[in-house]
Protein backbone atom coordinates (compact mmCIF):
# COMPACT_ATOMS: atom_id res chain seq x y z
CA UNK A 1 23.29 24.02 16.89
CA UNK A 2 24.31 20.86 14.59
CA UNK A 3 21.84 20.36 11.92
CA UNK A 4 21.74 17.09 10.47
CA UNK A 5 21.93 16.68 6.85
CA UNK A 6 18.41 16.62 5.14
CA UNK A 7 18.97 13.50 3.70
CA UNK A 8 19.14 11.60 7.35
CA UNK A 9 16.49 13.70 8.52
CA UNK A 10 13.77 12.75 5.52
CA UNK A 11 13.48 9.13 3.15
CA UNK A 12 10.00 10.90 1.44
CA UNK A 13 10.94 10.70 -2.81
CA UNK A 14 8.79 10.27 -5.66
CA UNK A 15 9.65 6.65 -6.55
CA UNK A 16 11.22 7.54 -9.85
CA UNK A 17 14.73 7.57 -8.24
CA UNK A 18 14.42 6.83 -4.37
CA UNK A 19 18.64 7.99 -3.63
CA UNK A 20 16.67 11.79 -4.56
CA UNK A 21 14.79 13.48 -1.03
CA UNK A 22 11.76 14.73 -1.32
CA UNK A 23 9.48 16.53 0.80
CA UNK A 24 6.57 16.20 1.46
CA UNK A 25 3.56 19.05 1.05
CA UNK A 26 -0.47 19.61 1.72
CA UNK A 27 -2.58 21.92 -0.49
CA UNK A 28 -6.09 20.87 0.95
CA UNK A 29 -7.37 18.62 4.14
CA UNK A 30 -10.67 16.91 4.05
CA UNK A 31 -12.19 13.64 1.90
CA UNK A 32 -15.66 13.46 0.74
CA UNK A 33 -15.20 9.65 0.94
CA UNK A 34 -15.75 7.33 3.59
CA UNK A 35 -13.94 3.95 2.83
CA UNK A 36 -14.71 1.83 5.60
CA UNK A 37 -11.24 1.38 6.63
CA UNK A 38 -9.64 4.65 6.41
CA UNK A 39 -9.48 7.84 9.18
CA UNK A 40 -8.91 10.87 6.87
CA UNK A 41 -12.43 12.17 6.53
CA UNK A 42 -12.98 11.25 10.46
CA UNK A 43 -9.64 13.80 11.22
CA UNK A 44 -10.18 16.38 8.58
CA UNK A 45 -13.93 16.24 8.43
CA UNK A 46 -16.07 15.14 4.68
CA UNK A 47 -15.45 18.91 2.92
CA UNK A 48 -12.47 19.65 1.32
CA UNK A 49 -11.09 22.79 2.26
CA UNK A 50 -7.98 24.18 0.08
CA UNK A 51 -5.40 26.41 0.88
CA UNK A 52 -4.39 29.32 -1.31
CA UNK A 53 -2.54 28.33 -4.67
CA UNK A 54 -0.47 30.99 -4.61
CA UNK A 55 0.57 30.12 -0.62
CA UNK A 56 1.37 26.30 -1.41
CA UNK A 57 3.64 27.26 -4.73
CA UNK A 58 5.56 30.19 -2.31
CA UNK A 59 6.03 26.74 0.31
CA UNK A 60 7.21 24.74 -2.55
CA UNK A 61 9.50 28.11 -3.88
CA UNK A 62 11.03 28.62 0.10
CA UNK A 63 12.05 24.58 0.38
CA UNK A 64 13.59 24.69 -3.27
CA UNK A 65 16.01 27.85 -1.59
CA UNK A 66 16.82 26.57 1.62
CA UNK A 67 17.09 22.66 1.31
CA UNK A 68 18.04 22.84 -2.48
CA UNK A 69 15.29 19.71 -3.28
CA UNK A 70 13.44 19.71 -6.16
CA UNK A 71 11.20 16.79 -5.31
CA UNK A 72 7.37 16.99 -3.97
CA UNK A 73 5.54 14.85 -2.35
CA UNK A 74 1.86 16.08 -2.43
CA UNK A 75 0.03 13.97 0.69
CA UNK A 76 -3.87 15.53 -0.19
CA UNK A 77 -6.29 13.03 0.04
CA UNK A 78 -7.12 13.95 -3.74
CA UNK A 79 -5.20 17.31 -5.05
CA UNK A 80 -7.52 16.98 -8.42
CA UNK A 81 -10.58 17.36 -6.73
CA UNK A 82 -11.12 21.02 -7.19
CA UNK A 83 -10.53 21.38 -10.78
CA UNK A 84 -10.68 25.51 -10.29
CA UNK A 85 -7.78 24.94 -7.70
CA UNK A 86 -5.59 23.15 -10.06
CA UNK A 87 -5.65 25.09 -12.86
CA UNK A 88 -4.96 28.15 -10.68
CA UNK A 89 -1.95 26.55 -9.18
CA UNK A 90 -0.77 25.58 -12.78
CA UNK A 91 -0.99 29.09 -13.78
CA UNK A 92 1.13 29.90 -11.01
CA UNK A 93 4.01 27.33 -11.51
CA UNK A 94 4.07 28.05 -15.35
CA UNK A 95 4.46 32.05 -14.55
CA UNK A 96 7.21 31.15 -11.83
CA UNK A 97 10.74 31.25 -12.35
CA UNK A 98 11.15 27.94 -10.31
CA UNK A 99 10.65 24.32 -11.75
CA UNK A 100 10.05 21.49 -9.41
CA UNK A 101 8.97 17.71 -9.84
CA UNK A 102 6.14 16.38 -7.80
CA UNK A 103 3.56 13.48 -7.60
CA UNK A 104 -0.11 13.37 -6.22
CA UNK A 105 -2.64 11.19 -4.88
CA UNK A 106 -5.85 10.28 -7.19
CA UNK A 107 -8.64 8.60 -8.15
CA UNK A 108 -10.22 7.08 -11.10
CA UNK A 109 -13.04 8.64 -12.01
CA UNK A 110 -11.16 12.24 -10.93
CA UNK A 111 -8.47 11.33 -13.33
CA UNK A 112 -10.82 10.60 -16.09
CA UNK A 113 -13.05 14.00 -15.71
CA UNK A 114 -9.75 16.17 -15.43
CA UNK A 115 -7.92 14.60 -18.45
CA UNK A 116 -7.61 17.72 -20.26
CA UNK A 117 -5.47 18.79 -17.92
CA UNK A 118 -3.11 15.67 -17.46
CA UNK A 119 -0.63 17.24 -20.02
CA UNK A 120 -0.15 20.98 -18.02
CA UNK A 121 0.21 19.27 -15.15
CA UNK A 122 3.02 16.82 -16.48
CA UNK A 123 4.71 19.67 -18.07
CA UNK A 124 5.08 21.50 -14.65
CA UNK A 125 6.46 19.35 -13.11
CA UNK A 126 3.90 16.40 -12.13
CA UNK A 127 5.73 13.25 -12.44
CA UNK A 128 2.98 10.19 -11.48
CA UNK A 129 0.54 9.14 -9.75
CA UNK A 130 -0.87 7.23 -6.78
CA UNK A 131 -3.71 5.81 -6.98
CA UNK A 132 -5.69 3.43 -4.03
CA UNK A 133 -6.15 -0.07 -5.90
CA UNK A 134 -6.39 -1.76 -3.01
CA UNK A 135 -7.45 -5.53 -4.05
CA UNK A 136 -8.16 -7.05 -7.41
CA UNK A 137 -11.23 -8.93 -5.84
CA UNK A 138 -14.80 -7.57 -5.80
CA UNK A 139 -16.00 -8.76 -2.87
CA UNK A 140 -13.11 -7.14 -1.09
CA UNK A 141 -13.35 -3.61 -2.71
CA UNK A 142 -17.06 -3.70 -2.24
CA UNK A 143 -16.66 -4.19 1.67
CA UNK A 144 -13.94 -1.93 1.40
CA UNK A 145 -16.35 1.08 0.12
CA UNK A 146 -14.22 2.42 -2.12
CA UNK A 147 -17.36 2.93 -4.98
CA UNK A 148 -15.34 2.54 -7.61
CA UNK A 149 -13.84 -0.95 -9.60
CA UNK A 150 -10.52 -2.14 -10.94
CA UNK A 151 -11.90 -2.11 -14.22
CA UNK A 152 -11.60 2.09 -13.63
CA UNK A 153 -7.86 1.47 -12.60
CA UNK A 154 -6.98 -0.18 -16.17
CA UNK A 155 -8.47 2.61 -17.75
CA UNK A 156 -6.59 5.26 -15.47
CA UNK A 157 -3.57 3.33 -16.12
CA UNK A 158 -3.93 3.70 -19.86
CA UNK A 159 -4.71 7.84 -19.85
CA UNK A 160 -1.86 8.05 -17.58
CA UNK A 161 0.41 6.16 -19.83
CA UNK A 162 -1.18 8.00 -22.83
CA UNK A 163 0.20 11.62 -21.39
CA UNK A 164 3.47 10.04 -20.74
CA UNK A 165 3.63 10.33 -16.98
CA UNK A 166 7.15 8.55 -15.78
CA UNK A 167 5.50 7.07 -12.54
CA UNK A 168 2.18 5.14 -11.54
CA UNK A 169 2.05 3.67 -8.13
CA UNK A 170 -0.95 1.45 -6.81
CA UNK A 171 -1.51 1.39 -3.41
CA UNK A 172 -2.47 -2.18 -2.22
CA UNK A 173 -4.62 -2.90 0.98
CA UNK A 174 -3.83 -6.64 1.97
CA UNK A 175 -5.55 -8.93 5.15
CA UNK A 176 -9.32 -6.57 5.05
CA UNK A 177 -12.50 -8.52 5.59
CA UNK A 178 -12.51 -11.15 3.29
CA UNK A 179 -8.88 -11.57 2.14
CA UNK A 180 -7.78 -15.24 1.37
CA UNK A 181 -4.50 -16.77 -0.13
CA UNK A 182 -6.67 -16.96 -3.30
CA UNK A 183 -7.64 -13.15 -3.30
CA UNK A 184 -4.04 -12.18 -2.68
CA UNK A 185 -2.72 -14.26 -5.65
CA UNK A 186 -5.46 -12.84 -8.07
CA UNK A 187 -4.44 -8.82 -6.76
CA UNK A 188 -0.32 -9.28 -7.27
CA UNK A 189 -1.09 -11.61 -10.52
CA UNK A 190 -3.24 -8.58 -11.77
CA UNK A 191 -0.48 -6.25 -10.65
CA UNK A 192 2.04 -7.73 -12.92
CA UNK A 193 0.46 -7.07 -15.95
CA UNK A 194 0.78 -3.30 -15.43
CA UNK A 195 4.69 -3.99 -15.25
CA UNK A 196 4.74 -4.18 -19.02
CA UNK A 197 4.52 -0.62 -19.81
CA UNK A 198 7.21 1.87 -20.45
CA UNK A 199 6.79 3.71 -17.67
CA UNK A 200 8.22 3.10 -13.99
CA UNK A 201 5.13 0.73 -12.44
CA UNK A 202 5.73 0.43 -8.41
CA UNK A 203 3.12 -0.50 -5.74
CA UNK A 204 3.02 0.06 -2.40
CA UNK A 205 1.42 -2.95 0.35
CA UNK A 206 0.20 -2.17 3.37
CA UNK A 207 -1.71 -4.11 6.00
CA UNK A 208 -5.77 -3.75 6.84
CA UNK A 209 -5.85 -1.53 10.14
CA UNK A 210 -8.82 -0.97 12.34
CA UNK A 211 -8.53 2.98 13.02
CA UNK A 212 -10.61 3.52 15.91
CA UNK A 213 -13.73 5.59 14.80
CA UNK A 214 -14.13 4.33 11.27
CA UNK A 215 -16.07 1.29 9.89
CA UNK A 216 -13.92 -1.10 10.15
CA UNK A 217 -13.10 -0.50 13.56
CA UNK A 218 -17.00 -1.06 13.98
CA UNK A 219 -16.84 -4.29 12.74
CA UNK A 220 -13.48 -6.11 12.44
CA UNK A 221 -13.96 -7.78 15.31
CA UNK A 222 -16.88 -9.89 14.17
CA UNK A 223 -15.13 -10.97 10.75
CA UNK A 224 -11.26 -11.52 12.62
CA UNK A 225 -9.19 -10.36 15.24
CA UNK A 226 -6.29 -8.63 16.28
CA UNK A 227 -2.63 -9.68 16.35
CA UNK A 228 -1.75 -7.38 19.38
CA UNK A 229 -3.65 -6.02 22.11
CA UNK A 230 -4.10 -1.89 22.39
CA UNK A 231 -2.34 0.66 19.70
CA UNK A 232 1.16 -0.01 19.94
CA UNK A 233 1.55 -1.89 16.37
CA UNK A 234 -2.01 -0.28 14.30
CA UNK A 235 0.35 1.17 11.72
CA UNK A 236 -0.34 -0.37 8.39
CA UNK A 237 2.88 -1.44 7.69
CA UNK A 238 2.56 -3.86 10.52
CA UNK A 239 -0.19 -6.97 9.84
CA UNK A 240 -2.13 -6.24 12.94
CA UNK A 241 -5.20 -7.88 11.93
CA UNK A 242 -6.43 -11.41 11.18
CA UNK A 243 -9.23 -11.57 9.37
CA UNK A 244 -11.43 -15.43 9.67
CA UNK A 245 -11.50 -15.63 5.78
CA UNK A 246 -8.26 -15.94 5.78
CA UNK A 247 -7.40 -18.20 8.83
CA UNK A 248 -10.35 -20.94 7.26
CA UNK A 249 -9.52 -20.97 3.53
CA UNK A 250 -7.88 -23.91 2.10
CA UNK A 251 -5.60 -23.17 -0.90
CA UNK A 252 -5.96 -26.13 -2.89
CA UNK A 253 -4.23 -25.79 -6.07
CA UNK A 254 -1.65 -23.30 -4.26
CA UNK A 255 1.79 -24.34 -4.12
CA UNK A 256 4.69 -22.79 -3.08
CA UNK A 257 7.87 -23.60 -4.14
CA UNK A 258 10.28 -24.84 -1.67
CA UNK A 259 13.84 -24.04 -3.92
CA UNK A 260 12.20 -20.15 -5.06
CA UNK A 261 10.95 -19.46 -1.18
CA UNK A 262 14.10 -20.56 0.44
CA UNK A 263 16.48 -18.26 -2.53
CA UNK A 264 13.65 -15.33 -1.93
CA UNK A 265 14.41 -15.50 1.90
CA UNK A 266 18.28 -15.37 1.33
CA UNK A 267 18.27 -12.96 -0.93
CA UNK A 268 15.74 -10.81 0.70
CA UNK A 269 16.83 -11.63 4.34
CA UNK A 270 14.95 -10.84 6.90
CA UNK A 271 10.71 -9.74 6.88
CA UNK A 272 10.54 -5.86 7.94
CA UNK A 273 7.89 -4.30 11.05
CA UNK A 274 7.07 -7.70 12.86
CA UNK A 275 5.27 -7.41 15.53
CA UNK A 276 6.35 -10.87 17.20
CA UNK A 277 9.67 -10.57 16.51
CA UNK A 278 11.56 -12.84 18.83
CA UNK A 279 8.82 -15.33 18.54
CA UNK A 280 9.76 -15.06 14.77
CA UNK A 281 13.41 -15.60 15.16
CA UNK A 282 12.74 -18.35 16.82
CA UNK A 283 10.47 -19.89 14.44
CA UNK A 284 13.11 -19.17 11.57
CA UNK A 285 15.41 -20.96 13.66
CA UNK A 286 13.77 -24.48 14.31
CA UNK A 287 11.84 -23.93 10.12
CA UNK A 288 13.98 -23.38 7.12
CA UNK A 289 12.16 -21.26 4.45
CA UNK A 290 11.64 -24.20 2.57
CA UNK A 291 10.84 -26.62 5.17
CA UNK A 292 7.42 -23.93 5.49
CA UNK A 293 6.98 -24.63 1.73
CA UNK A 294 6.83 -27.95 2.12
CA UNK A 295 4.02 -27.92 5.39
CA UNK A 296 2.04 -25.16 3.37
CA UNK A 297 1.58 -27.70 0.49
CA UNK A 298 1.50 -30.82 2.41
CA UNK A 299 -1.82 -28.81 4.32
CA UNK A 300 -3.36 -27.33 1.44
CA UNK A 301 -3.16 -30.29 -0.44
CA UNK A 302 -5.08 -32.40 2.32
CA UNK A 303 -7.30 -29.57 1.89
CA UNK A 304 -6.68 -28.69 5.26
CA UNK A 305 -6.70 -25.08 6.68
CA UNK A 306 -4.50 -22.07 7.11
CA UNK A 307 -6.13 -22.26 10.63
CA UNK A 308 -5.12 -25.60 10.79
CA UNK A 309 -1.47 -25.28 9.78
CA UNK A 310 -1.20 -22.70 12.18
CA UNK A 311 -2.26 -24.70 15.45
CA UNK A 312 0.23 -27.85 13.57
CA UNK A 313 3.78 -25.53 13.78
CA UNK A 314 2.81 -24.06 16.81
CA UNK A 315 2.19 -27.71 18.84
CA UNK A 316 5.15 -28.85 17.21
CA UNK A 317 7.37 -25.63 17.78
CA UNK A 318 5.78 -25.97 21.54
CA UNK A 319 4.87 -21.79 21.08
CA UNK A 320 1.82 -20.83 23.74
CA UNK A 321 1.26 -17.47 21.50
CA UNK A 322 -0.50 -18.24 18.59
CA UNK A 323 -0.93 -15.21 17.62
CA UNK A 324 2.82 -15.07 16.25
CA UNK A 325 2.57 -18.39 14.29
CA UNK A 326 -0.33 -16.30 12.52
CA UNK A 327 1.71 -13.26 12.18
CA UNK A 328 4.68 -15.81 11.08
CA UNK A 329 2.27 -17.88 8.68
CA UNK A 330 0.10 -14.83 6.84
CA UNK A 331 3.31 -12.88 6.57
CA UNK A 332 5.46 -15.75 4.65
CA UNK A 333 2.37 -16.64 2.44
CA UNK A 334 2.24 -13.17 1.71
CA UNK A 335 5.82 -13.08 0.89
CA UNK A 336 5.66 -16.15 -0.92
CA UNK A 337 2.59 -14.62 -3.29
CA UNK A 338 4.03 -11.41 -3.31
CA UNK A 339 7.36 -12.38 -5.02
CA UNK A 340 6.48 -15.65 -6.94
CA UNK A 341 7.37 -18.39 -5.19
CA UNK A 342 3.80 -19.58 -5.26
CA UNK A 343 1.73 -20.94 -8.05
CA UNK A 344 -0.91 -22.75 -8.66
């Protein structure tokens, strides 16, 4: 039988060089936390069960013979969460004749009351972190219930930088209950400030999805709605939900530039995992990127809606679905605040 070449097969790394595979591993299923919007602890249940240290490094040892990759990808809701289980599997790798690089997903306060152990784990092996920032704005995070604050990122960010860790990644949660153009400018502005340091900073952006069974599924529908009837599109990386706080905020002060959005859009070409995607073709083809800019500040600055410049291209675009003028609108704003074209 033909077996395709790894490479094809997997695109998992560890951000530090993304041309390197990596595959991905569990060492424990279960999450003691409930954020509103997320499905782990409703799949693997609220206790955090752990499989043997000595079984996950033997995993790690077998892929390192037969696929000749180096590079882990630890997927645990939170691998520092049993402090007994790390240092075990520490003791392990450093008694092993087999190095390996790998990253793991954290939190704050975790990070902070396992610090003694940040520089064993970087010198077997562990290269970064992720950690779940989610949004820079309070009211956000608090719906979100995360229990914990960005101030406790900035403080992770500095330990981690401290010990000399090559990677941090934030994960970013965009469109959730509450979101507006204003709250998205104030998350990627805070973002850029972490760029500064000598280590590789990288974020990841994905969309607010209702999972059915958790909080926000409960409730999304009274704050918002969605984008697409059924399941087909509730990945994150597809903006599947609308919340009201965004559709009725008017960005006054926000401007986007017309000459930085249009350059963005060439160089960048084309937005990825739309949902409407001929409808979105077709809007590209009758608005120029910075033909958009100009509506976006001509309707802010009348201190007029996103609502309202939604229902304004689609009338003039004659487009019945609304729903994809949304999903055209939210996702080039996005863009727009995302890379710098806007300002304010």
């Amino acid at each position: 039988m033909y077996r395709y070449p790894l490479s094809t097969v997997y695109n998992e790394n560890i951000h530090i060089n993304k041309s390197v595979p990596a595959l991905q591993v569990m060492a424990s299923r279960g999450c003691p936390y409930k954020c509103s919007f997320c499905s782990s602890y409703l799949t693997w249940g609220t206790y955090v069960k752990y499989r043997p240290a000595q079984m996950v490094v033997d995993e790690i040892v077998e892929n390192i013979k037969k696929y000749s990759i180096n590079d882990f990808h630890f997927y645990d809701d939170n691998l520092m969460l049993n402090r007994e289980w790390v240092i075990e599997f520490l003791n392990i790798v450093e008694k092993s004749s087999y190095s390996f690089n790998w990253i793991c997903l954290s939190r704050p306060e975790i990070i902070f009351k396992n610090s003694d152990l940040l520089f064993r784990m970087k010198k077997n092996g562990c290269k970064g972190f992720e950690l779940g920032f989610e949004t820079y704005s309070p009211e956000v995070y608090k719906k979100m219930n995360k229990k914990n604050n960005y101030d406790s990122f900035f403080k992770a960010y500095s330990i981690l930088q401290e010990n000399d860790f090559e990677m941090i990644e934030f994960l970013i949660m965009g469109f959730y209950i509450g979101e507006t153009i204003e709250t998205l400018y104030e998350t990627y502005l805070q973002l850029k400030k972490f760029m500064k340091g000598k280590n590789l900073f990288t974020y990841s952006r994905y969309f607010a999805t209702p999972f059915i069974g958790t909080e926000f599924y409960q409730i999304h529908l009274q704050h918002g709605h969605n984008l697409f009837d059924g399941n087909r599109y509730k990945y994150a990386v597809y903006l599947n939900y609308m919340p009201d706080s965004f559709l009725d905020f008017c960005g006054v002060g926000y401007y986007i530039d017309a000459n930085s959005l249009e350059l963005l859009c060439f160089a960048y070409g084309e937005l990825d995992h739309i949902i409407y995607r001929k409808e979105f073709n077709q809007i590209n083809n009758k608005l120029t990127p910075s033909q958009f800019a100009y509506l976006f500040n001509r309707f802010m600055s009348e201190r007029k809606t996103v609502r309202d410049l939604n229902r304004y291209i689609a009338d003039v675009l004659e487009l019945d679905n609304i729903l994809c003028v949304e999903e055209y609108v939210a996702r080039m704003i996005e863009f727009s605040v995302r890379l710098g074209a806007m300002r304010r």
